[in-house]
PDB file of N, CA and C in Angstrom:
ATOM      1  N   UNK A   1      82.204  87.369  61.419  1.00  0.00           N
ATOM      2  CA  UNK A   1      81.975  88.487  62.314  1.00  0.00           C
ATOM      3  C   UNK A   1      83.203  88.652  63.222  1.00  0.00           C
ATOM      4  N   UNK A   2      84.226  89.827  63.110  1.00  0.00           N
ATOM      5  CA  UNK A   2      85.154  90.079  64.303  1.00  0.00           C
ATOM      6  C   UNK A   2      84.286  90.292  65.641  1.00  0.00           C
ATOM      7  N   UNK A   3      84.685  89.713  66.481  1.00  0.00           N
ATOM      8  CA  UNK A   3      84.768  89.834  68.027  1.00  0.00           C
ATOM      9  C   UNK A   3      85.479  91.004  68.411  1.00  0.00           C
ATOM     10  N   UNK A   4      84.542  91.929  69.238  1.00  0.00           N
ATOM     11  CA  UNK A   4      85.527  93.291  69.502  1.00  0.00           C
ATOM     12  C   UNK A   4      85.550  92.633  71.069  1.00  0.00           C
ATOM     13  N   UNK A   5      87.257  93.044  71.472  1.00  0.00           N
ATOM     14  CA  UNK A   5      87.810  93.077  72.725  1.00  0.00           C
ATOM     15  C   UNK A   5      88.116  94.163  73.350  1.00  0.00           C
ATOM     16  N   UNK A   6      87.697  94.274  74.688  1.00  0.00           N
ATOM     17  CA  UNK A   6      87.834  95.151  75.581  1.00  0.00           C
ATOM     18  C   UNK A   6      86.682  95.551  76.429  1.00  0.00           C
ATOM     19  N   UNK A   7      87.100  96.310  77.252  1.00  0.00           N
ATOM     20  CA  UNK A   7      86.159  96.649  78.063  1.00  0.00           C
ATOM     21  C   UNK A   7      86.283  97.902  78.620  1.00  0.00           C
ATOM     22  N   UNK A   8      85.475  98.639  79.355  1.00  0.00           N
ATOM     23  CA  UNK A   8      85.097  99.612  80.172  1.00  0.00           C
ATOM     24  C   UNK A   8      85.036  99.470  82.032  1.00  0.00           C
ATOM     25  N   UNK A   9      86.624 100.001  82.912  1.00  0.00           N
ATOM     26  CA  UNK A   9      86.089 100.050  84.337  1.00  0.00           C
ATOM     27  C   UNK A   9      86.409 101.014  84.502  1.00  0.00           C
ATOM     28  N   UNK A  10      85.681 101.544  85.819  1.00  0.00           N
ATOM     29  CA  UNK A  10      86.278 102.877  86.604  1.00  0.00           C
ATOM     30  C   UNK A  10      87.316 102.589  87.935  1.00  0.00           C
ATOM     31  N   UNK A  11      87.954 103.296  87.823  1.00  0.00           N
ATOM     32  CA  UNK A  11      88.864 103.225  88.721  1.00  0.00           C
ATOM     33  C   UNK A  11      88.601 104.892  90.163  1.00  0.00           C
ATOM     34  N   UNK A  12      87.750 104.272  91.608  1.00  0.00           N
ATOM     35  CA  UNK A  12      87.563 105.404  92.005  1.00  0.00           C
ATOM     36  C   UNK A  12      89.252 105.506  93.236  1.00  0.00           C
ATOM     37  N   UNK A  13      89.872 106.498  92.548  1.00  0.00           N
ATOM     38  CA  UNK A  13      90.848 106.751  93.415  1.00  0.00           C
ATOM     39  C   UNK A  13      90.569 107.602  94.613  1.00  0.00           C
ATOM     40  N   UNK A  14      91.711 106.991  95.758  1.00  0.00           N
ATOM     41  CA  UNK A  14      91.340 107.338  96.696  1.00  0.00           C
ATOM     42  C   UNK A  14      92.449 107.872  98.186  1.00  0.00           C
ATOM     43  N   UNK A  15      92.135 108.862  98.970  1.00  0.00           N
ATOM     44  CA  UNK A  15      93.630 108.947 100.123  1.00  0.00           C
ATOM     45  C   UNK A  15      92.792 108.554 101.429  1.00  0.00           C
ATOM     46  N   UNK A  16      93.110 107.568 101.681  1.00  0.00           N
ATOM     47  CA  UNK A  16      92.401 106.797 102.828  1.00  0.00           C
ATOM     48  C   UNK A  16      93.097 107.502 104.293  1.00  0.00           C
ATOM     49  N   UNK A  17      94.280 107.667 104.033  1.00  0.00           N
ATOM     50  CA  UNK A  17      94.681 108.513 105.332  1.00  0.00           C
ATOM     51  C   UNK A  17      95.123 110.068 104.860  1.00  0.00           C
ATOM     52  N   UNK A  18      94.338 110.818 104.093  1.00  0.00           N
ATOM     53  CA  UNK A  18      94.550 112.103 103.934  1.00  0.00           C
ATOM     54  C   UNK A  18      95.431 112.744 104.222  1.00  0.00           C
ATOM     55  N   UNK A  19      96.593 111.798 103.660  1.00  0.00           N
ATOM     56  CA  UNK A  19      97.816 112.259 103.528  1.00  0.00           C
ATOM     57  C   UNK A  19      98.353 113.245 101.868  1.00  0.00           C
ATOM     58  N   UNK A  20      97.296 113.798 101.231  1.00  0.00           N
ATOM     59  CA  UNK A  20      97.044 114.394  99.986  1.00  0.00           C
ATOM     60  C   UNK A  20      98.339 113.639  98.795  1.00  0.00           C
ATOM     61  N   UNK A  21      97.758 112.065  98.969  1.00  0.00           N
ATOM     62  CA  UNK A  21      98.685 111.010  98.051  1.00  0.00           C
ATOM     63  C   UNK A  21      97.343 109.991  98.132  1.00  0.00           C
ATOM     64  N   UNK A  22      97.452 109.660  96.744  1.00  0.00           N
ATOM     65  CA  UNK A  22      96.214 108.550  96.518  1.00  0.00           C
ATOM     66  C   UNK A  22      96.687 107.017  96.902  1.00  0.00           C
ATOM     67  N   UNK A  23      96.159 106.494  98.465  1.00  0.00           N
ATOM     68  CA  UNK A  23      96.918 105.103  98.438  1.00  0.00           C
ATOM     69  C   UNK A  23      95.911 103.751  98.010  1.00  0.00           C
ATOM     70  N   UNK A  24      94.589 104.342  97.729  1.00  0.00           N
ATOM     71  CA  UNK A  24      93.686 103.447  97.275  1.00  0.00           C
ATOM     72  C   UNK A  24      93.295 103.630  95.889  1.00  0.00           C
ATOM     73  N   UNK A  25      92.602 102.177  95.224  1.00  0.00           N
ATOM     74  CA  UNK A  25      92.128 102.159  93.719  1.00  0.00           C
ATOM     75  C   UNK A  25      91.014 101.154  94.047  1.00  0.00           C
ATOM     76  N   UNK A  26      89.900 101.564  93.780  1.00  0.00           N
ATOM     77  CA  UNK A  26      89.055 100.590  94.141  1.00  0.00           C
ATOM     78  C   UNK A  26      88.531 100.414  92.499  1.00  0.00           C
ATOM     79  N   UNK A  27      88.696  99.466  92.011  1.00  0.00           N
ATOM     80  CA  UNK A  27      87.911  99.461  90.763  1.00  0.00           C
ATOM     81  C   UNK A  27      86.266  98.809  90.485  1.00  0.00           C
ATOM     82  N   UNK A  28      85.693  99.318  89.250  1.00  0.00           N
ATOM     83  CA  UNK A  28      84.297  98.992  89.759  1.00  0.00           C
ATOM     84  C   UNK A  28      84.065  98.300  87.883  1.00  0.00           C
ATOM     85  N   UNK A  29      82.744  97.398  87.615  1.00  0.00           N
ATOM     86  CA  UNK A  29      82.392  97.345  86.476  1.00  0.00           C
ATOM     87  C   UNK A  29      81.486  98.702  86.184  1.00  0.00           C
ATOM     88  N   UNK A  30      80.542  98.452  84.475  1.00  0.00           N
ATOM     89  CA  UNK A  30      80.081  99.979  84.647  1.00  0.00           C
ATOM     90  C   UNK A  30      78.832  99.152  85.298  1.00  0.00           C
ATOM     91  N   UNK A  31      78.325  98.473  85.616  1.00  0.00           N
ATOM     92  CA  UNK A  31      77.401  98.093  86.537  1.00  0.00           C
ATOM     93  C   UNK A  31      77.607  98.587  88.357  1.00  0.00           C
ATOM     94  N   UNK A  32      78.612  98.537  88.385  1.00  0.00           N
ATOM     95  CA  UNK A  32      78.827  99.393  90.008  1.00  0.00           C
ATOM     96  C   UNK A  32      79.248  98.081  90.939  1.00  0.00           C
ATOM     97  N   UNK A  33      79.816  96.408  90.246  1.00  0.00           N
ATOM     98  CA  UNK A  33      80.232  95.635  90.956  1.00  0.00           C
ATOM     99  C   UNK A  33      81.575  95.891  91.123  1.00  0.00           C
ATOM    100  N   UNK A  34      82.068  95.498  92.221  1.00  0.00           N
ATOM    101  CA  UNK A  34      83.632  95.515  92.645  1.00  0.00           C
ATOM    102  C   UNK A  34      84.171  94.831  91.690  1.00  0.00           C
ATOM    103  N   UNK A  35      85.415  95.010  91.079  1.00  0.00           N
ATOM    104  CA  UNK A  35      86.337  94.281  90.322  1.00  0.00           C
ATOM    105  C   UNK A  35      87.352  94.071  91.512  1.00  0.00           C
ATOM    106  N   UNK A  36      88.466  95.014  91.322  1.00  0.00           N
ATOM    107  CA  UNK A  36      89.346  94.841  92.580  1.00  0.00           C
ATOM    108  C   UNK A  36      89.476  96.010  93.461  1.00  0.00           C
ATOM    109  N   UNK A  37      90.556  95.946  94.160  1.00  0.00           N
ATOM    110  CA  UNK A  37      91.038  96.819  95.086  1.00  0.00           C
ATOM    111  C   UNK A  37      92.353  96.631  95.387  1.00  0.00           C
ATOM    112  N   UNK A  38      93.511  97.964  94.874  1.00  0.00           N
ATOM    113  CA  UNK A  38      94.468  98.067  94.828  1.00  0.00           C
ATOM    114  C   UNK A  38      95.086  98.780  96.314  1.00  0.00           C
ATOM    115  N   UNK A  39      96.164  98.319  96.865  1.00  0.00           N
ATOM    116  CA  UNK A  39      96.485  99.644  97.708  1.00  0.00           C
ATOM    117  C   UNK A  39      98.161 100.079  97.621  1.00  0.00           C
ATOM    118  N   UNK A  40      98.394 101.249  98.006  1.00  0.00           N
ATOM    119  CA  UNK A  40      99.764 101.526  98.226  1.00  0.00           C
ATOM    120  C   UNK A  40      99.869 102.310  99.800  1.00  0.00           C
ATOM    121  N   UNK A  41     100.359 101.396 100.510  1.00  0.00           N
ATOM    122  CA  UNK A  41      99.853 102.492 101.840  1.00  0.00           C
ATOM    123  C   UNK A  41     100.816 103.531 101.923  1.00  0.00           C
ATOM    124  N   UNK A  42     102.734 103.047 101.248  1.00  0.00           N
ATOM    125  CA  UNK A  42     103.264 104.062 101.394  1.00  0.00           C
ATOM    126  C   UNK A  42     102.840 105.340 100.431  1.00  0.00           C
ATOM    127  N   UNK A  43     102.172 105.406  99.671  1.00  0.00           N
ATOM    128  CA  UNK A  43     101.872 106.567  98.728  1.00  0.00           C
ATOM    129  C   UNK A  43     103.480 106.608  98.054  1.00  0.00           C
ATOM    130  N   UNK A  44     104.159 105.486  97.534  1.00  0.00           N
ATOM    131  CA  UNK A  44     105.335 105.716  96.892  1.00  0.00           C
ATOM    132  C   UNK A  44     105.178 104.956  95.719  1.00  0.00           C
ATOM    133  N   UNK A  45     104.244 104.451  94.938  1.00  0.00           N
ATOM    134  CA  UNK A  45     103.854 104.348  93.661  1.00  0.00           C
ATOM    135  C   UNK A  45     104.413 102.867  93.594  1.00  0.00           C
ATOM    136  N   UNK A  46     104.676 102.405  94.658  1.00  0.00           N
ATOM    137  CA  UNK A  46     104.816 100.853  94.519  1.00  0.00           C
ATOM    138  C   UNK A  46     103.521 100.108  95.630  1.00  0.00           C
ATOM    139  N   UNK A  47     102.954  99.911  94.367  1.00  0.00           N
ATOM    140  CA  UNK A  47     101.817  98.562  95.346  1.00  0.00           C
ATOM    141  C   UNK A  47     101.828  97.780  96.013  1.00  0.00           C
ATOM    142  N   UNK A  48     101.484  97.949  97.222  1.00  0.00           N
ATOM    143  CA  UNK A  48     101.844  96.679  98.463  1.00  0.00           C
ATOM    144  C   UNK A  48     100.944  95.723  98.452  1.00  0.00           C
ATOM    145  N   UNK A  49      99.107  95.970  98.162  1.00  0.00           N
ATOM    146  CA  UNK A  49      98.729  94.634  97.982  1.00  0.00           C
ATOM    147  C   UNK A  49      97.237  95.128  97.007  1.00  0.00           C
ATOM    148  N   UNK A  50      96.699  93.998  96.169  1.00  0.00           N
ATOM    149  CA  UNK A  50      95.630  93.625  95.424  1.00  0.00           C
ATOM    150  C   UNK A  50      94.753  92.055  95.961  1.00  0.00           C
ATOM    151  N   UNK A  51      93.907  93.002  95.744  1.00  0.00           N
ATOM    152  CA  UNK A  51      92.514  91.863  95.870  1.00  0.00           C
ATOM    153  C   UNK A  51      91.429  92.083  94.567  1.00  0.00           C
ATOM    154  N   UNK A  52      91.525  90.837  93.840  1.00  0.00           N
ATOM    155  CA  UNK A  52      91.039  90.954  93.093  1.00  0.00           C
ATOM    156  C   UNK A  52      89.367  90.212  93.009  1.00  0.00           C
ATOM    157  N   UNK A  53      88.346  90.440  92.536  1.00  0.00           N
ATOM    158  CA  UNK A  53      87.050  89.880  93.247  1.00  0.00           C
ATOM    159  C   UNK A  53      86.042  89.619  91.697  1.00  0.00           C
ATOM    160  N   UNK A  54      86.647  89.713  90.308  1.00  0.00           N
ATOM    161  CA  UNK A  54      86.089  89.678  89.192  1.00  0.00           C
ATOM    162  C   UNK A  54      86.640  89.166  87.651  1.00  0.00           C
ATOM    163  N   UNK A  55      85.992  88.175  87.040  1.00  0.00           N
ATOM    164  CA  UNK A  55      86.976  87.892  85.665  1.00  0.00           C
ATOM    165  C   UNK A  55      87.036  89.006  84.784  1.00  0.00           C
ATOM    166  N   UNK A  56      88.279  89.327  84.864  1.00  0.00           N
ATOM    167  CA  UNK A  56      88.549  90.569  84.077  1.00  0.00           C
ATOM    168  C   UNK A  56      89.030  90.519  82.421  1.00  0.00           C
ATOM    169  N   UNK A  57      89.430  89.338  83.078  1.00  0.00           N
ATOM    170  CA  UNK A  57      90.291  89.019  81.244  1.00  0.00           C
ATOM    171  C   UNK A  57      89.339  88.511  79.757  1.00  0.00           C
ATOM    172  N   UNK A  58      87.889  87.553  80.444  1.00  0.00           N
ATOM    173  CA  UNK A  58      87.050  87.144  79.924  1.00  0.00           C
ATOM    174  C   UNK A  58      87.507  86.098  79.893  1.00  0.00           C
ATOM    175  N   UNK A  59      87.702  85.012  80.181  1.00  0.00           N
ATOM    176  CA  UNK A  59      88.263  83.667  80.033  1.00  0.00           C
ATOM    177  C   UNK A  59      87.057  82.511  80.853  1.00  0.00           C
ATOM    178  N   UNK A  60      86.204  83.590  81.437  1.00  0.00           N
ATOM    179  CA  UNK A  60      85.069  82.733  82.768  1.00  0.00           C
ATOM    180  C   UNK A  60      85.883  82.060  83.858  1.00  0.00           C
ATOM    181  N   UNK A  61      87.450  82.637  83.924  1.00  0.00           N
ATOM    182  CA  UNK A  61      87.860  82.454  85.331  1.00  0.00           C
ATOM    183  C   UNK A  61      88.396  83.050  86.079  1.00  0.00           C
ATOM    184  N   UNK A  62      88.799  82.839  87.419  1.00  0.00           N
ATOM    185  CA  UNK A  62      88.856  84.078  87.980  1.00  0.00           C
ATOM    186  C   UNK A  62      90.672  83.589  88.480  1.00  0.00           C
ATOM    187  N   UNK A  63      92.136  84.432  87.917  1.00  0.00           N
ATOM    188  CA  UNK A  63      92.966  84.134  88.253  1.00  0.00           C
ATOM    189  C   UNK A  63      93.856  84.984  88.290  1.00  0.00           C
ATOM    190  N   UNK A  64      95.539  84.055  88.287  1.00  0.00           N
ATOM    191  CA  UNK A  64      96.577  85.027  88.076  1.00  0.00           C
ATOM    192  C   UNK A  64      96.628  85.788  86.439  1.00  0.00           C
ATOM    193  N   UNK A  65      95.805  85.624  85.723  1.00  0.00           N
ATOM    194  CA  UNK A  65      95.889  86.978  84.377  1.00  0.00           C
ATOM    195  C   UNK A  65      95.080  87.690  84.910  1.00  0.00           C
ATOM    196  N   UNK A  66      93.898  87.675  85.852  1.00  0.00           N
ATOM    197  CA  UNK A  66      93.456  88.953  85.986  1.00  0.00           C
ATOM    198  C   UNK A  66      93.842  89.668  87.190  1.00  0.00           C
ATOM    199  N   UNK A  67      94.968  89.616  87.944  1.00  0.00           N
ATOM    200  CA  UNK A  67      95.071  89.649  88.627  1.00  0.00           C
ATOM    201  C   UNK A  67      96.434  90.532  88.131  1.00  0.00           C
ATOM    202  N   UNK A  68      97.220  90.003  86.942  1.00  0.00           N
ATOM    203  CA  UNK A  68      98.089  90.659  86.546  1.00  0.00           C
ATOM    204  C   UNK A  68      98.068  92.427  85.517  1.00  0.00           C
ATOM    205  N   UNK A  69      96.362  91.665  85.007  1.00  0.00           N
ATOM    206  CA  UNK A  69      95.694  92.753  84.200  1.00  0.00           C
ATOM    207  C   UNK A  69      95.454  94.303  85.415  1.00  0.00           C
ATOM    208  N   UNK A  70      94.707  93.813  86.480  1.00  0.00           N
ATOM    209  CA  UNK A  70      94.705  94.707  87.416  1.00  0.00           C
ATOM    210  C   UNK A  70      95.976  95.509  87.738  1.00  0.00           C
ATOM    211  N   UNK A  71      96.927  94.344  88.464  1.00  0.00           N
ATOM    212  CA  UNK A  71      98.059  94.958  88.517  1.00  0.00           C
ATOM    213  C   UNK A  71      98.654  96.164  87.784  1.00  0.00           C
ATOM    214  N   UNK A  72      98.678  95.446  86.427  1.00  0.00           N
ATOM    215  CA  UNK A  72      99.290  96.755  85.264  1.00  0.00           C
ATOM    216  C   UNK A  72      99.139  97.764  85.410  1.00  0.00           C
ATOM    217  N   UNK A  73      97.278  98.053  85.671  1.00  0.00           N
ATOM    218  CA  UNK A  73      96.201  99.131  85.174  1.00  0.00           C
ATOM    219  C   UNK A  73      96.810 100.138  86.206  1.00  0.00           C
ATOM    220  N   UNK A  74      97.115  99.222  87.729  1.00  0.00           N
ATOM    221  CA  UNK A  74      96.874 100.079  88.949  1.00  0.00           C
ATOM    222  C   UNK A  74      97.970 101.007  89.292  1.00  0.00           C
ATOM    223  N   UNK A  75      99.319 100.271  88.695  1.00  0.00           N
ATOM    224  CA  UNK A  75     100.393 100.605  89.000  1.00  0.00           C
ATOM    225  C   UNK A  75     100.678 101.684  87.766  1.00  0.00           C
ATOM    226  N   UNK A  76     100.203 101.547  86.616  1.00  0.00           N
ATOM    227  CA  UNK A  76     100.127 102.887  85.874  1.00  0.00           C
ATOM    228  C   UNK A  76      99.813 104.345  86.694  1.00  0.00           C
ATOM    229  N   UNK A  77      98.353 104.025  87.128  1.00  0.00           N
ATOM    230  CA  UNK A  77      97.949 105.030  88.005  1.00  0.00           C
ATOM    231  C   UNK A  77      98.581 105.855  88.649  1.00  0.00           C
ATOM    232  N   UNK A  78      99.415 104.599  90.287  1.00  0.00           N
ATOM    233  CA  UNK A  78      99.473 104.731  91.640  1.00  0.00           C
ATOM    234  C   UNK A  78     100.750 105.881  91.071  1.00  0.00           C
ATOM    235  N   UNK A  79     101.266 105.689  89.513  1.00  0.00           N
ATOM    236  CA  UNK A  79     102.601 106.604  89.020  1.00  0.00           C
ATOM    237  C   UNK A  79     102.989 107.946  88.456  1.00  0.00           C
ATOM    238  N   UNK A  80     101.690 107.983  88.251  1.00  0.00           N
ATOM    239  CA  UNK A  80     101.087 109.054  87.773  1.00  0.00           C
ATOM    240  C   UNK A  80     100.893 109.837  88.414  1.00  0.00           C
ATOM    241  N   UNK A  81     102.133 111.565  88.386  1.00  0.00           N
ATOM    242  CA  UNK A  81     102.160 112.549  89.194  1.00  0.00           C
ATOM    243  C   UNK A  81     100.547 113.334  89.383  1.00  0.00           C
ATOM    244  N   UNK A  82     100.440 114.219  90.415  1.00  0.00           N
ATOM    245  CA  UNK A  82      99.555 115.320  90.740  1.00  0.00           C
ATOM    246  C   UNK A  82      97.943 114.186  90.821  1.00  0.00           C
ATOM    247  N   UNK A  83      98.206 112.850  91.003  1.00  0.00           N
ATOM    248  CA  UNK A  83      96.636 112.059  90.809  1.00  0.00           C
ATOM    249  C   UNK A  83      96.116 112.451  92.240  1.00  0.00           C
ATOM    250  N   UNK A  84      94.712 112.993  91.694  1.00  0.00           N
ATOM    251  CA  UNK A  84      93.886 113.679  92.612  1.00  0.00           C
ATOM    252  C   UNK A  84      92.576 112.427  92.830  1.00  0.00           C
ATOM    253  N   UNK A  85      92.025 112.410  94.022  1.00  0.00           N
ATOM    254  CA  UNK A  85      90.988 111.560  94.234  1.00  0.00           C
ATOM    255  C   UNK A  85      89.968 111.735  93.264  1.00  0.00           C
ATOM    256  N   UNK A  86      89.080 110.921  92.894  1.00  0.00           N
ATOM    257  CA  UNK A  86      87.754 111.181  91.833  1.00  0.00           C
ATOM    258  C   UNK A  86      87.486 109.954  91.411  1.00  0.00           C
ATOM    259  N   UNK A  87      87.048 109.362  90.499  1.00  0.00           N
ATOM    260  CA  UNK A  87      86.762 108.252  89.645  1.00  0.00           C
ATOM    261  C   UNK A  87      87.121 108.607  88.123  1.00  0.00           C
ATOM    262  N   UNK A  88      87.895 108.126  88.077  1.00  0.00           N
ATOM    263  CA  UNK A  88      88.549 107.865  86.248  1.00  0.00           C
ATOM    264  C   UNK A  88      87.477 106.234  85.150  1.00  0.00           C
ATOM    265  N   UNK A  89      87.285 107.044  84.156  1.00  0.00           N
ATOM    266  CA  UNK A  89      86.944 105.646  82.913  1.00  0.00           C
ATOM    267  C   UNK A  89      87.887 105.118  82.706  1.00  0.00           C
ATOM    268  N   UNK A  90      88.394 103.569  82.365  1.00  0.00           N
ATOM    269  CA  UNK A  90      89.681 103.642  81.727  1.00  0.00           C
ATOM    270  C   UNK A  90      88.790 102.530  80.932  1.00  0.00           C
ATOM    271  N   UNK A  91      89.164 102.238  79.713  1.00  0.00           N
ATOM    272  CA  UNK A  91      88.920 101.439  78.277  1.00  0.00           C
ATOM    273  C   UNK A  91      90.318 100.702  78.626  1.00  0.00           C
ATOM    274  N   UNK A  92      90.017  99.251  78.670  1.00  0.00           N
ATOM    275  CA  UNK A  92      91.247  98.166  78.860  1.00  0.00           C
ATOM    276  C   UNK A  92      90.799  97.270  77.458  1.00  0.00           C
ATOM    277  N   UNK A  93      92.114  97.565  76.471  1.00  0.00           N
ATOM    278  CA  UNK A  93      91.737  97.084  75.434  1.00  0.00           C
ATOM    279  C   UNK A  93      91.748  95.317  75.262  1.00  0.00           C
ATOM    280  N   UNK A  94      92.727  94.704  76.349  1.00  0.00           N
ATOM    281  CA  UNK A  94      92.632  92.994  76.025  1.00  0.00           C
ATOM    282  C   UNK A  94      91.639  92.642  77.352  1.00  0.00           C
ATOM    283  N   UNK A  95      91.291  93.425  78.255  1.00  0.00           N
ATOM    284  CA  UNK A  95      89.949  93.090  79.104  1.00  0.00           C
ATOM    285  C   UNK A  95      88.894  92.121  78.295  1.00  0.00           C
ATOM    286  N   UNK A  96      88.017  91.631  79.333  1.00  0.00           N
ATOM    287  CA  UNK A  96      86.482  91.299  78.712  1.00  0.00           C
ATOM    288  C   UNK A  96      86.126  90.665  79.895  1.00  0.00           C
ATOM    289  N   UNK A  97      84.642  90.919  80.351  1.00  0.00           N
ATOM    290  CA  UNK A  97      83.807  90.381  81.572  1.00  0.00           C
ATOM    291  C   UNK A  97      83.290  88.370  81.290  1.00  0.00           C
ATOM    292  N   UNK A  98      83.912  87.871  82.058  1.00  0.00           N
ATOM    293  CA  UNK A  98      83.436  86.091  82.168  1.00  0.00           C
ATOM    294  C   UNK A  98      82.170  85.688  82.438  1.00  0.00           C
TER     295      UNK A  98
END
């Protein structure tokens, strides 16, 4: 039997100082638990800090790979012209919940 990898989070983006630039990423499982929380306060697409609060990678621990997995996801985002606040699906194909 193959093992399928990956997973399903939302990412609800966010402009915490309504400066019409998204400096938050709060990510969620599809259960509605916190995974992490990304921020960029300058709104210049470089991330100043992550907190990460969930095994993301599937390994049943909680560390620096998921922490790097986040990273990736967030900084794709924070780069990504015209990103408007809302909640995005994203499918993380080497993800899996611990």
């Amino acid at each position: 039997m193959v093992e399928e990898k990956g997973v399903f989070i939302y990412a609800n983006l966010l402009d915490v100082n309504d400066d019409g630039k998204i400096d938050m990423i709060s990510f969620l499982d599809p259960q509605g638990r916190g995974i992490a929380v990304a921020v960029d306060r300058a709104s210049d697409g470089k991330m100043d800090q992550i907190h990460v609060f969930q095994d993301v990678t599937g390994d049943g621990k909680l560390d620096m790979d998921d922490t790097r997995l986040i990273e990736r996801e967030a900084v794709k985002l924070f780069r990504q012209e015209g990103l408007e606040e809302g909640q995005l699906k994203l499918f993380i194909e080497d993800g899996g919940y611990g």
